[in-house]
Protein backbone atom coordinates (compact mmCIF):
# COMPACT_ATOMS: atom_id res chain seq x y z
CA UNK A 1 -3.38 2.33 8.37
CA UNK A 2 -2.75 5.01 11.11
CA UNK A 3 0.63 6.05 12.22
CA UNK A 4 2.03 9.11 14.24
CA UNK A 5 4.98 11.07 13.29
CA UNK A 6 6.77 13.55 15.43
CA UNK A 7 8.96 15.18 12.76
CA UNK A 8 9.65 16.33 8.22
CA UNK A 9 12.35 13.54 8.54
CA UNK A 10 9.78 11.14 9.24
CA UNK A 11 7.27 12.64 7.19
CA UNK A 12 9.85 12.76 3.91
CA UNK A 13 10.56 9.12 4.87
CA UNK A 14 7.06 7.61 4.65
CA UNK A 15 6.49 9.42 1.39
CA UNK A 16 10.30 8.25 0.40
CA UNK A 17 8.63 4.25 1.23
CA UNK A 18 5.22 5.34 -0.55
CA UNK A 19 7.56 6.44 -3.59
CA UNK A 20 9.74 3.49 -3.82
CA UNK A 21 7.18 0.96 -3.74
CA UNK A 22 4.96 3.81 -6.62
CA UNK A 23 3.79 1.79 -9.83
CA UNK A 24 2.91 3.94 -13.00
CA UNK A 25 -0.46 4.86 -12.95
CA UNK A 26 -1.17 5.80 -9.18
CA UNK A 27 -2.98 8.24 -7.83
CA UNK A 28 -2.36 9.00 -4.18
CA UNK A 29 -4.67 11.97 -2.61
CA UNK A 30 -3.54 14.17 -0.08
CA UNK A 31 -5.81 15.99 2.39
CA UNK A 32 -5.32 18.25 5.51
CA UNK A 33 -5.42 21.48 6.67
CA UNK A 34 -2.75 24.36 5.67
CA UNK A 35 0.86 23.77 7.09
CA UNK A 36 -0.08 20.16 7.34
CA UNK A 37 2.94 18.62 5.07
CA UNK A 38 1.23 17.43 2.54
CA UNK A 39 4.09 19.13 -0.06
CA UNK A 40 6.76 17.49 2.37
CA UNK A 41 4.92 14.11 1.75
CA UNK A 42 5.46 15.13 -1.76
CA UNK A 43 8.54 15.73 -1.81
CA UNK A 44 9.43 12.58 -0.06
CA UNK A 45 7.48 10.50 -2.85
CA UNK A 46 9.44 12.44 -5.11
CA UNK A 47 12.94 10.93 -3.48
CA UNK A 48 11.00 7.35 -3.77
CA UNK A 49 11.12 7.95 -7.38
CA UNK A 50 14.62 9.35 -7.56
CA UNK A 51 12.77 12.77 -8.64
CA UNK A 52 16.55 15.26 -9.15
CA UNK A 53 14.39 18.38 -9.16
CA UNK A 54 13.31 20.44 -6.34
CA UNK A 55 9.54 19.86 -5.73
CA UNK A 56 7.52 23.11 -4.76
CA UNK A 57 3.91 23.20 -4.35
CA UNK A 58 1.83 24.64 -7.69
CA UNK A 59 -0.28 26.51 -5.75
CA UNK A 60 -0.76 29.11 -8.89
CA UNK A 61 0.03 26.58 -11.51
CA UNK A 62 -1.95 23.50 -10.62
CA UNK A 63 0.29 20.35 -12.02
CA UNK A 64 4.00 20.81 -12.17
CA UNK A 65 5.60 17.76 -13.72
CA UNK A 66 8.72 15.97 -13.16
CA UNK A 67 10.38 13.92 -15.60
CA UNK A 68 13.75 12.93 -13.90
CA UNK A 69 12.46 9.92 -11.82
CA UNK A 70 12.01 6.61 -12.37
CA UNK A 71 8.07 7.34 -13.33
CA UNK A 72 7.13 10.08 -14.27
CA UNK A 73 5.62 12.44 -11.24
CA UNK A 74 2.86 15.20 -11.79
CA UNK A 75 2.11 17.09 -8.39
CA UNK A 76 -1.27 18.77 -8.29
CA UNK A 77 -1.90 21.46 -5.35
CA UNK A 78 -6.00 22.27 -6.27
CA UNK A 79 -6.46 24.59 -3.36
CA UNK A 80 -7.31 27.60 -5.59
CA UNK A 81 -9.52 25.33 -7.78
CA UNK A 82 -13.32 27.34 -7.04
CA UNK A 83 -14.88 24.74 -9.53
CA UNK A 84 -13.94 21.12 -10.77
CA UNK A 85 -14.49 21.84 -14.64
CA UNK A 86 -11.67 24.43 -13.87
CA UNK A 87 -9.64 21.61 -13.44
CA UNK A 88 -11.36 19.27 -16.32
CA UNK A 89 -10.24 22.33 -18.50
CA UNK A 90 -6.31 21.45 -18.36
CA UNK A 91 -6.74 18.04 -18.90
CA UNK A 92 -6.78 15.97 -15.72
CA UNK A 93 -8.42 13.21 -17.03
CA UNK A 94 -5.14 12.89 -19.74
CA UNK A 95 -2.87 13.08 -16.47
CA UNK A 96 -4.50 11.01 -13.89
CA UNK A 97 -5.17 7.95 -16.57
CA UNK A 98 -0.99 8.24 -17.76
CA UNK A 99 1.73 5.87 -16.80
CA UNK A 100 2.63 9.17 -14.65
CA UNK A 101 2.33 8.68 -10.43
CA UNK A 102 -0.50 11.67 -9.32
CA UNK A 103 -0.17 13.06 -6.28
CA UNK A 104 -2.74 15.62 -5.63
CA UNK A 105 -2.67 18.21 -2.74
CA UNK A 106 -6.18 19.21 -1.55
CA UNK A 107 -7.96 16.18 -3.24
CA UNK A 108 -11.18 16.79 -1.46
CA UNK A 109 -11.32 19.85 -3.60
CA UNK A 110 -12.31 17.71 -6.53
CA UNK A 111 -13.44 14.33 -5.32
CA UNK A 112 -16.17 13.96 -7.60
CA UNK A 113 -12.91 14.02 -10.18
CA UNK A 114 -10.90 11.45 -8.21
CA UNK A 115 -11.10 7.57 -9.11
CA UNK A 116 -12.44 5.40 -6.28
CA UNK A 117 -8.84 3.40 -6.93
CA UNK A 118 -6.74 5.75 -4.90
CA UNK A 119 -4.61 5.81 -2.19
CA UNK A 120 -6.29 8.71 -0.16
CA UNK A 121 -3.83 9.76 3.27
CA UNK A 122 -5.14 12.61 5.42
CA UNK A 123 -2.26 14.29 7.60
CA UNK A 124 -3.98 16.03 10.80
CA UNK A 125 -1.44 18.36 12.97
CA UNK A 126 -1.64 17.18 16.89
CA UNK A 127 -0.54 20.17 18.31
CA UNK A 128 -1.24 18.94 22.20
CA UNK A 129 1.41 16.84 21.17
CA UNK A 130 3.92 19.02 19.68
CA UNK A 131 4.66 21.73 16.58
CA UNK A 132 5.38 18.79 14.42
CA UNK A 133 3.64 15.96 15.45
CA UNK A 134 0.90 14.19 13.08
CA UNK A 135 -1.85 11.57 12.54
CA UNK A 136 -1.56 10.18 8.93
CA UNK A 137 -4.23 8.31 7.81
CA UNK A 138 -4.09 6.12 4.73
CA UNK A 139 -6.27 4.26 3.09
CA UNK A 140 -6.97 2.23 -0.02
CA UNK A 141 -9.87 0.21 -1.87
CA UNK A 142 -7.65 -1.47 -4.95
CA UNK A 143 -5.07 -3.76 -4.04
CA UNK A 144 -2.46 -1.97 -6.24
CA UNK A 145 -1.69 -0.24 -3.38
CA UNK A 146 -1.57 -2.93 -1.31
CA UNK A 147 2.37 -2.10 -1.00
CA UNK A 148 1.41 0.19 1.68
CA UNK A 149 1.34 -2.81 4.19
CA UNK A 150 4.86 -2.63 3.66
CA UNK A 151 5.83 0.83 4.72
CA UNK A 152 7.62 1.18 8.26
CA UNK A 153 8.24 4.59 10.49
């Protein structure tokens, strides 16, 4: 799926859609360059799930977890991850195979981490377009997140 947004509004509303429809368990991969909106998306899955908290990127910390959702959400942000056994270290494996919904910023960093059944979207910034306008890409292999059919801009 490929769809154009020219706005945050639009971008906290598809991640809002991606949230709603979020089963325990997923893992949904964000890629694209700095200032892309990949913590907007987040933050937008986070008020699919009814997240109360305020979602900020863990650059420093690498998972921050939120508890006050429907699911449970852990937000990765990997860009300062140099190696993926830095990453093994904290436990991954114990949070990407929980009832928890992943979202991890900077995926790429650590694909050889990441399970083949993931919903992997790549924002890319069009700016001959506009400051805010951009390409999301998303795509799936497992039909548990076949919901994204569903989602509307």
């Amino acid at each position: 799926m490929e769809l154009t947004i020219s706005n945050i509004d639009e971008t906290l509303a598809l991640g809002r859609q991606i949230g709603e429809r979020a089963n325990a368990g997923d893992i949904i991969c964000l890629n694209g360059d700095l200032g892309a909106g990949k913590t907007h998306f987040t933050k937008g899955i986070a008020l699919g799930l009814g997240v109360k908290d305020d979602i900020t990127s863990p650059t420093f910390t690498i998972v921050n977890e939120y508890d006050s959702g429907r699911l449970k959400l852990n937000h990765f942000d990997v860009y300062r991850v140099n190696d993926p056994d830095e990453i093994e270290a904290i436990g991954f494996d114990e949070y990407i195979f929980s009832r928890a919904v992943n979202v991890i910023e900077w995926a790429n960093y650590i694909d050889v981490l990441i399970p083949e059944e993931s919903l992997k979207i790549n924002i890319t910034k069009l700016p001959e377009k506009g400051e805010n306008f951009r390409r999301i890409v998303i795509n799936y292999s497992d039909e548990r997140y076949a919901y994204i059919k569903e989602i509307r801009i």
